[in-house]
Protein backbone atom coordinates (compact mmCIF):
# COMPACT_ATOMS: atom_id res chain seq x y z
CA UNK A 1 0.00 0.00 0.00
CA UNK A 2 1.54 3.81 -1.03
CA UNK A 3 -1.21 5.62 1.15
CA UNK A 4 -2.02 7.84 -2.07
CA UNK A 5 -5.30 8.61 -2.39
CA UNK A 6 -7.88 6.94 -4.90
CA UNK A 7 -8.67 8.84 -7.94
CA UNK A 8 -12.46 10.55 -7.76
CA UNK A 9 -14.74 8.71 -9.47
CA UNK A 10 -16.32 11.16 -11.74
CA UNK A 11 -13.14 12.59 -13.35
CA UNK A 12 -13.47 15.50 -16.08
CA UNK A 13 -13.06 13.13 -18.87
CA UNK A 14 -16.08 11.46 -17.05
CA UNK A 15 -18.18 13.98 -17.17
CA UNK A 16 -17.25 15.56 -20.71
CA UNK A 17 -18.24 12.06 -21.89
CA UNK A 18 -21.42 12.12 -19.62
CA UNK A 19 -22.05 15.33 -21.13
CA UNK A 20 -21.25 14.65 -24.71
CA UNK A 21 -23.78 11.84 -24.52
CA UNK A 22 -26.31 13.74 -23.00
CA UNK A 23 -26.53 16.09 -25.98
CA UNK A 24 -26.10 13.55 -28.77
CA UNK A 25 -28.71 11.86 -27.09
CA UNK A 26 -31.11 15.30 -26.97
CA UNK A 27 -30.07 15.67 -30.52
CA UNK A 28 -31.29 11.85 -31.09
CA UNK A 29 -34.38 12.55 -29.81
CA UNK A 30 -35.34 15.55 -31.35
CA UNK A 31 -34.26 14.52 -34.91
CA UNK A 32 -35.59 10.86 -34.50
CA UNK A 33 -37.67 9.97 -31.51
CA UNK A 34 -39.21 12.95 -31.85
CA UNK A 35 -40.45 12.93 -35.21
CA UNK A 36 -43.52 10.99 -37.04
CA UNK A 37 -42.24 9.39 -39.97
CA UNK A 38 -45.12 7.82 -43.22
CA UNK A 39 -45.02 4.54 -44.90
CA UNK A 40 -42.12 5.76 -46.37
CA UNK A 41 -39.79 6.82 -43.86
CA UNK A 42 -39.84 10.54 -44.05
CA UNK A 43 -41.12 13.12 -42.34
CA UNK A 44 -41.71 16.56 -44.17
CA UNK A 45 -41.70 20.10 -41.91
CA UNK A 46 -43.91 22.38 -43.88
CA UNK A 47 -42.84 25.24 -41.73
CA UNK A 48 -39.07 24.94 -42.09
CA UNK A 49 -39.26 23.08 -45.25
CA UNK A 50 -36.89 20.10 -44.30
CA UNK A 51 -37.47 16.50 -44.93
CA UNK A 52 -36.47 13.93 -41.87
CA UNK A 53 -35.66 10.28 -42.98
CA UNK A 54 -35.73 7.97 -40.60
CA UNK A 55 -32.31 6.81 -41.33
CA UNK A 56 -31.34 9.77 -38.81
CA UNK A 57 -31.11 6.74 -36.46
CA UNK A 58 -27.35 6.70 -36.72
CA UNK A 59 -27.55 10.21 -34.42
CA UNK A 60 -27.63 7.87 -31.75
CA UNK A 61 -24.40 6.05 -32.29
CA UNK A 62 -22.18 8.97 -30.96
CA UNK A 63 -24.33 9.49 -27.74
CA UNK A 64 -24.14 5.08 -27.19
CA UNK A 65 -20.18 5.56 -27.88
CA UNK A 66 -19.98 8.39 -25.79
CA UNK A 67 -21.69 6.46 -22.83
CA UNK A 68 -19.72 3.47 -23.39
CA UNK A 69 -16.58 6.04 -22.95
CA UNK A 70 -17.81 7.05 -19.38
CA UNK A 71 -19.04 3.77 -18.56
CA UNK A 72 -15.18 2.32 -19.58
CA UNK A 73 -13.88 4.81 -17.21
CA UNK A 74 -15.71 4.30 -14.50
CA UNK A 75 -15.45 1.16 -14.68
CA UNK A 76 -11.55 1.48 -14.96
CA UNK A 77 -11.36 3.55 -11.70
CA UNK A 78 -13.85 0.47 -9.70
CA UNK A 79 -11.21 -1.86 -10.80
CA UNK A 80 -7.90 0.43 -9.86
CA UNK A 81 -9.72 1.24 -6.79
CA UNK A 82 -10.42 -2.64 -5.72
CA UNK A 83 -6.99 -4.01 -6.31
């Protein structure tokens, strides 16, 4: 034993991923979840004149990653802290 004291548990790369996710996940749902797609797969915004596709699925890939990130570190500090 060194006596040094364990690493916090939420470090800033923690919660940068934690945040990161959060927003790709807001993103996610607003562009996706959010939406009502037709039989085809699109959604059309008369007001702003965009069309949605639902192939805007893949917005959540970066907010999963991101999680995964913070999850890893945790995860990492758990394990440093139990050995």
């Amino acid at each position: 034993m060194t006596g040094r004291k364990p690493a916090p548990l939420l470090s800033r790369g923690v919660v940068l991923a934690l945040a990161a996710a959060a927003l790709f996940f807001g993103v996610w749902y607003t562009r996706y979840l959010g939406v009502d797609f037709n039989e085809l797969g699109r959604h059309y915004d008369a007001d702003a004149q965009v069309v949605t596709t639902d192939s805007s699925f893949v917005l959540g890939l970066p907010a999963i990653g991101c999680l995964l990130v913070a999850l890893v570190l945790i995860g990492h500090r758990l394990w440093r802290r139990r050995g």
